[in-house]
N, C-alpha and C. Protein backbone atom coordinates (compact mmCIF):
# COMPACT_ATOMS: atom_id res chain seq x y z
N UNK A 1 0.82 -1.19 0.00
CA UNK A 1 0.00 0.00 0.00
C UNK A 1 0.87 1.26 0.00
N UNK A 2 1.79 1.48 0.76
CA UNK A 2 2.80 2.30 0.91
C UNK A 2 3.45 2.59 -0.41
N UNK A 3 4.03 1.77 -1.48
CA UNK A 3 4.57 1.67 -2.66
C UNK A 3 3.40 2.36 -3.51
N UNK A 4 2.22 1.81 -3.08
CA UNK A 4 1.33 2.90 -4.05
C UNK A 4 1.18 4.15 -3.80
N UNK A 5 0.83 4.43 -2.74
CA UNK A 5 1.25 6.00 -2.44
C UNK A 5 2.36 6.71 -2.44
N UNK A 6 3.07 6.29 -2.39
CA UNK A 6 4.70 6.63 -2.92
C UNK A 6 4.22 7.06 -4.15
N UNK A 7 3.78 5.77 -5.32
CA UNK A 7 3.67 6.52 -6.97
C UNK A 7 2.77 7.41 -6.92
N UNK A 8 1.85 7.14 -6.33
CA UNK A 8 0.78 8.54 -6.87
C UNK A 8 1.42 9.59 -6.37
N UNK A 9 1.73 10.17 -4.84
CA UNK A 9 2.88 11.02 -4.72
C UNK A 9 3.20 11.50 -5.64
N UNK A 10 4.62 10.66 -6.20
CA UNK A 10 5.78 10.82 -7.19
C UNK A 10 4.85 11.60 -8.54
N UNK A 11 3.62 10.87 -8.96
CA UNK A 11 3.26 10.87 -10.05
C UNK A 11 2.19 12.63 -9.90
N UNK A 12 1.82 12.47 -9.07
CA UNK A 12 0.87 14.11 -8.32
C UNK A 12 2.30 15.76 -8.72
N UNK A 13 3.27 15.24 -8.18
CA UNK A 13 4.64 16.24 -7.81
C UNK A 13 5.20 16.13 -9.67
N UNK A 14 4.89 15.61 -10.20
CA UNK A 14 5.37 15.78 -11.66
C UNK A 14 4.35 16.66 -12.23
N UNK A 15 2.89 16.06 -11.99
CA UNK A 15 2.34 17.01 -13.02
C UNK A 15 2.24 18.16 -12.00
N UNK A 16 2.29 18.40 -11.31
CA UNK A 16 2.67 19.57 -10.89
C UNK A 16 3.60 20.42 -11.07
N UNK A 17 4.75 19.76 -11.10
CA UNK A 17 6.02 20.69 -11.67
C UNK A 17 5.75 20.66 -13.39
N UNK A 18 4.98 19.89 -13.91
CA UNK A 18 4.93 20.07 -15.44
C UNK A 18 3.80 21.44 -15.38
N UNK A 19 2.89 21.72 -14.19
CA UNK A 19 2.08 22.60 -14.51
C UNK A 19 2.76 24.10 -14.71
N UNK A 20 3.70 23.80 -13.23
CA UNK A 20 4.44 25.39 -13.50
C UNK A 20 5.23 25.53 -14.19
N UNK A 21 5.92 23.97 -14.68
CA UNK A 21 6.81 24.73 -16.04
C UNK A 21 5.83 25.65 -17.08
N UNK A 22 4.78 24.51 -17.29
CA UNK A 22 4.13 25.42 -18.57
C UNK A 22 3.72 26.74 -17.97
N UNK A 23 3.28 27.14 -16.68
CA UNK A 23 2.81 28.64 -16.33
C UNK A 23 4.14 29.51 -16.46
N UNK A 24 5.31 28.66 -15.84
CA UNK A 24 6.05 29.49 -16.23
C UNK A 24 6.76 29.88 -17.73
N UNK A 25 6.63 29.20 -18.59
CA UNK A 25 6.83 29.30 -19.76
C UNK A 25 5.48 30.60 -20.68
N UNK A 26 4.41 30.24 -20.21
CA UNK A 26 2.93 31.14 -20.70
C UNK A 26 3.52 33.02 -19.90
N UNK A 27 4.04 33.13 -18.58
CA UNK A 27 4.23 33.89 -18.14
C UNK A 27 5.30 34.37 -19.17
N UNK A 28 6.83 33.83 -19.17
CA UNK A 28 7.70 34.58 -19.65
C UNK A 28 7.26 35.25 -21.66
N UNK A 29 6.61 34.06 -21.86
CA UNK A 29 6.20 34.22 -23.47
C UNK A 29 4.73 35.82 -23.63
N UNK A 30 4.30 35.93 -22.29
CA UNK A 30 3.41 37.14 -22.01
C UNK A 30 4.25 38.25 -21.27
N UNK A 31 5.68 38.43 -20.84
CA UNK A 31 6.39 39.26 -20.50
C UNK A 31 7.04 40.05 -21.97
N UNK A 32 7.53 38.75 -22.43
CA UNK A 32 8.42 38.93 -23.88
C UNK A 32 7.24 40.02 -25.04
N UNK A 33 5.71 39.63 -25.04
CA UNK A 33 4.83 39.85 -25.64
C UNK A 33 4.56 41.42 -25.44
N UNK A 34 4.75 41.81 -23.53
CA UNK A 34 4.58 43.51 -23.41
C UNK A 34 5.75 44.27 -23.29
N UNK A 35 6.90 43.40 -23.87
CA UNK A 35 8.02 44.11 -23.86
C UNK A 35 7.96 44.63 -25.33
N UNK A 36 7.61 43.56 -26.14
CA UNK A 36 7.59 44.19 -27.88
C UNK A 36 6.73 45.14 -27.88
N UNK A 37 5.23 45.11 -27.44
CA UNK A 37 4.44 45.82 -27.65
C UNK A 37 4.73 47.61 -27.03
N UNK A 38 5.56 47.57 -25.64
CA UNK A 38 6.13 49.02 -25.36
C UNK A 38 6.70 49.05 -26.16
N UNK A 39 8.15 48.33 -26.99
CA UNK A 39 8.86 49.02 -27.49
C UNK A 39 8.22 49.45 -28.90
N UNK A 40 7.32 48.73 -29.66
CA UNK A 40 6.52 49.06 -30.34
C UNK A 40 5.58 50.73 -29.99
N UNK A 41 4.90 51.04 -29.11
CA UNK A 41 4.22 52.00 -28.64
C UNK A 41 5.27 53.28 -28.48
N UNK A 42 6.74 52.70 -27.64
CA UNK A 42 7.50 54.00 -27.86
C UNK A 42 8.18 54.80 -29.33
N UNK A 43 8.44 53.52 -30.21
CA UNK A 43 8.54 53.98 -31.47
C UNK A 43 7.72 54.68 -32.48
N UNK A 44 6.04 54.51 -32.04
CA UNK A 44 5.00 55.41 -32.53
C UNK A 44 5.08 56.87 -31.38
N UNK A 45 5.37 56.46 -30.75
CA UNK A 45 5.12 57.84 -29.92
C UNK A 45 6.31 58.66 -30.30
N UNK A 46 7.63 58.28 -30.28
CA UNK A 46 8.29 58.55 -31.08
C UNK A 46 8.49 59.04 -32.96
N UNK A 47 8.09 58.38 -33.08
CA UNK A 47 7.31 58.97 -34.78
C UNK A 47 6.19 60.42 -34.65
N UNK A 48 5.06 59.78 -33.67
CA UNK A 48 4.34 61.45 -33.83
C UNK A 48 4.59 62.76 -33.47
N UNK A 49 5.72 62.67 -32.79
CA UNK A 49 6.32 63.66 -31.67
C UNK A 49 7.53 64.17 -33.04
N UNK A 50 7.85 63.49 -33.74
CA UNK A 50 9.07 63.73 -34.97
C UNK A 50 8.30 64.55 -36.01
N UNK A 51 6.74 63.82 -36.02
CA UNK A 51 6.22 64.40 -37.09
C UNK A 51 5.16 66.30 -36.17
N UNK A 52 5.46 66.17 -34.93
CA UNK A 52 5.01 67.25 -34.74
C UNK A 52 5.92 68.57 -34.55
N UNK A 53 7.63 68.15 -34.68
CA UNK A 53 8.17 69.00 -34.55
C UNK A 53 8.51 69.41 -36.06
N UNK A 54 8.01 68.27 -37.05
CA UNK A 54 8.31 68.93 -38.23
C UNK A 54 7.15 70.19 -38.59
N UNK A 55 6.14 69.65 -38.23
CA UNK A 55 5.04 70.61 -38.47
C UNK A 55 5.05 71.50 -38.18
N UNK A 56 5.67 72.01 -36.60
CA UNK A 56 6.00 73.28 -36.21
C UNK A 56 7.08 74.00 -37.01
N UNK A 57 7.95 73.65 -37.28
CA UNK A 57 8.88 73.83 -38.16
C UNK A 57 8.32 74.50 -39.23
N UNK A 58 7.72 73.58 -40.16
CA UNK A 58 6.62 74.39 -41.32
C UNK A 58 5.82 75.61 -41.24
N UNK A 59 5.33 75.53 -39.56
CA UNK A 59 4.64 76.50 -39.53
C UNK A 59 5.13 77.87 -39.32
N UNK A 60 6.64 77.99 -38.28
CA UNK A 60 7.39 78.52 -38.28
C UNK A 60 8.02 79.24 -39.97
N UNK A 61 8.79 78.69 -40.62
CA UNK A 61 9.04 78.94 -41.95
C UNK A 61 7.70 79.60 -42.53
N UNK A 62 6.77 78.96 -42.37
CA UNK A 62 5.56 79.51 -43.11
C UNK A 62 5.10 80.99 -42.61
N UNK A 63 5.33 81.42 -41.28
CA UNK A 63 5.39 82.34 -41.12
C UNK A 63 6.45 83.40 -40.55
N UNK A 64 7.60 82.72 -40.97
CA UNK A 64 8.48 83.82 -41.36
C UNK A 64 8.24 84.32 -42.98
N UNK A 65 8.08 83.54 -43.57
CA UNK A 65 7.65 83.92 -45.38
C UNK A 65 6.64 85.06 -45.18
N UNK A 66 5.40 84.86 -44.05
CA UNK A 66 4.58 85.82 -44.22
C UNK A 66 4.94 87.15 -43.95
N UNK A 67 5.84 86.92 -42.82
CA UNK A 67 6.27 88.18 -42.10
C UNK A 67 7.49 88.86 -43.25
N UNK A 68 7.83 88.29 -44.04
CA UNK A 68 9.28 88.78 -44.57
C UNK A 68 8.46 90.06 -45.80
N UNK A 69 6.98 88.96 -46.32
CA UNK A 69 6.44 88.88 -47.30
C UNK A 69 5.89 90.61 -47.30
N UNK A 70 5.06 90.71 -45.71
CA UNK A 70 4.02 92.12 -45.07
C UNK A 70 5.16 93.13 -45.33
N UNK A 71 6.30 92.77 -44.82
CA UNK A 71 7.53 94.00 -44.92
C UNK A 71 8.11 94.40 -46.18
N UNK A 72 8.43 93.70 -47.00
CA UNK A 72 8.58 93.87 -48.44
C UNK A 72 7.52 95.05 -48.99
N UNK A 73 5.99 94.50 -48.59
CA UNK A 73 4.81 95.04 -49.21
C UNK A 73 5.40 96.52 -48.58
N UNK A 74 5.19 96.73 -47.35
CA UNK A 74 5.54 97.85 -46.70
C UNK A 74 6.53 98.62 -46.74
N UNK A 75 7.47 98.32 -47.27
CA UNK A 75 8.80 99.11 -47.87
C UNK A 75 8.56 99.56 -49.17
N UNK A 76 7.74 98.78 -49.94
CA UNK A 76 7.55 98.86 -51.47
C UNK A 76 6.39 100.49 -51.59
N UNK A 77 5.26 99.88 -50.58
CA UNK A 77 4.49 101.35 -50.26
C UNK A 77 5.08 102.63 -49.67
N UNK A 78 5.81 102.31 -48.56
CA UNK A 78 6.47 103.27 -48.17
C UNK A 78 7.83 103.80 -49.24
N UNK A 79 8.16 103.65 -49.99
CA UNK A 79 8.80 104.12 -51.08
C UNK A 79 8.37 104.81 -52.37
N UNK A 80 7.16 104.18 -52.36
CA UNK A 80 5.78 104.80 -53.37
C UNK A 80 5.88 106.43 -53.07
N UNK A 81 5.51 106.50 -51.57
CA UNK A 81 4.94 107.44 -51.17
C UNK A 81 6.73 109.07 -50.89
């Protein structure tokens, strides 16, 4: 009787350690999974932040053109006169 409980024992403590291997395997493969996905998320956040300093940029240039543009006009009138 003893020899049988011994195996079931033995045989209980395996699938048990087979359980946490696999949890631990599901865990690290769901660590690995939100590590891509930040570094994924910082590279878009990164991209819109690139594409918003270009825009400022544009807008900047765009209105220095305007401003260069009003003064021209205004020298051109004031020379008229």
């Amino acid at each position: 009787m003893r020899i049988r409980q011994r195996i079931i024992k033995d045989r209980w403590q395996e699938m048990l350690a087979e359980k946490k291997a696999k949890l631990r395997g599901k865990l690290e493969q769901a660590e690995e999974r939100r590590e891509t996905e930040i570094k994924s998320l910082k590279n878009k956040a990164k991209l819109e932040l690139q594409k918003i300093d270009e825009t400022n940029f544009i807008m900047k240039m765009t209105m220095s053109n305007l401003k260069m543009d009003l003064n021209s006009k205004m020298t051109e009138t004031a020379e008229r006169r």
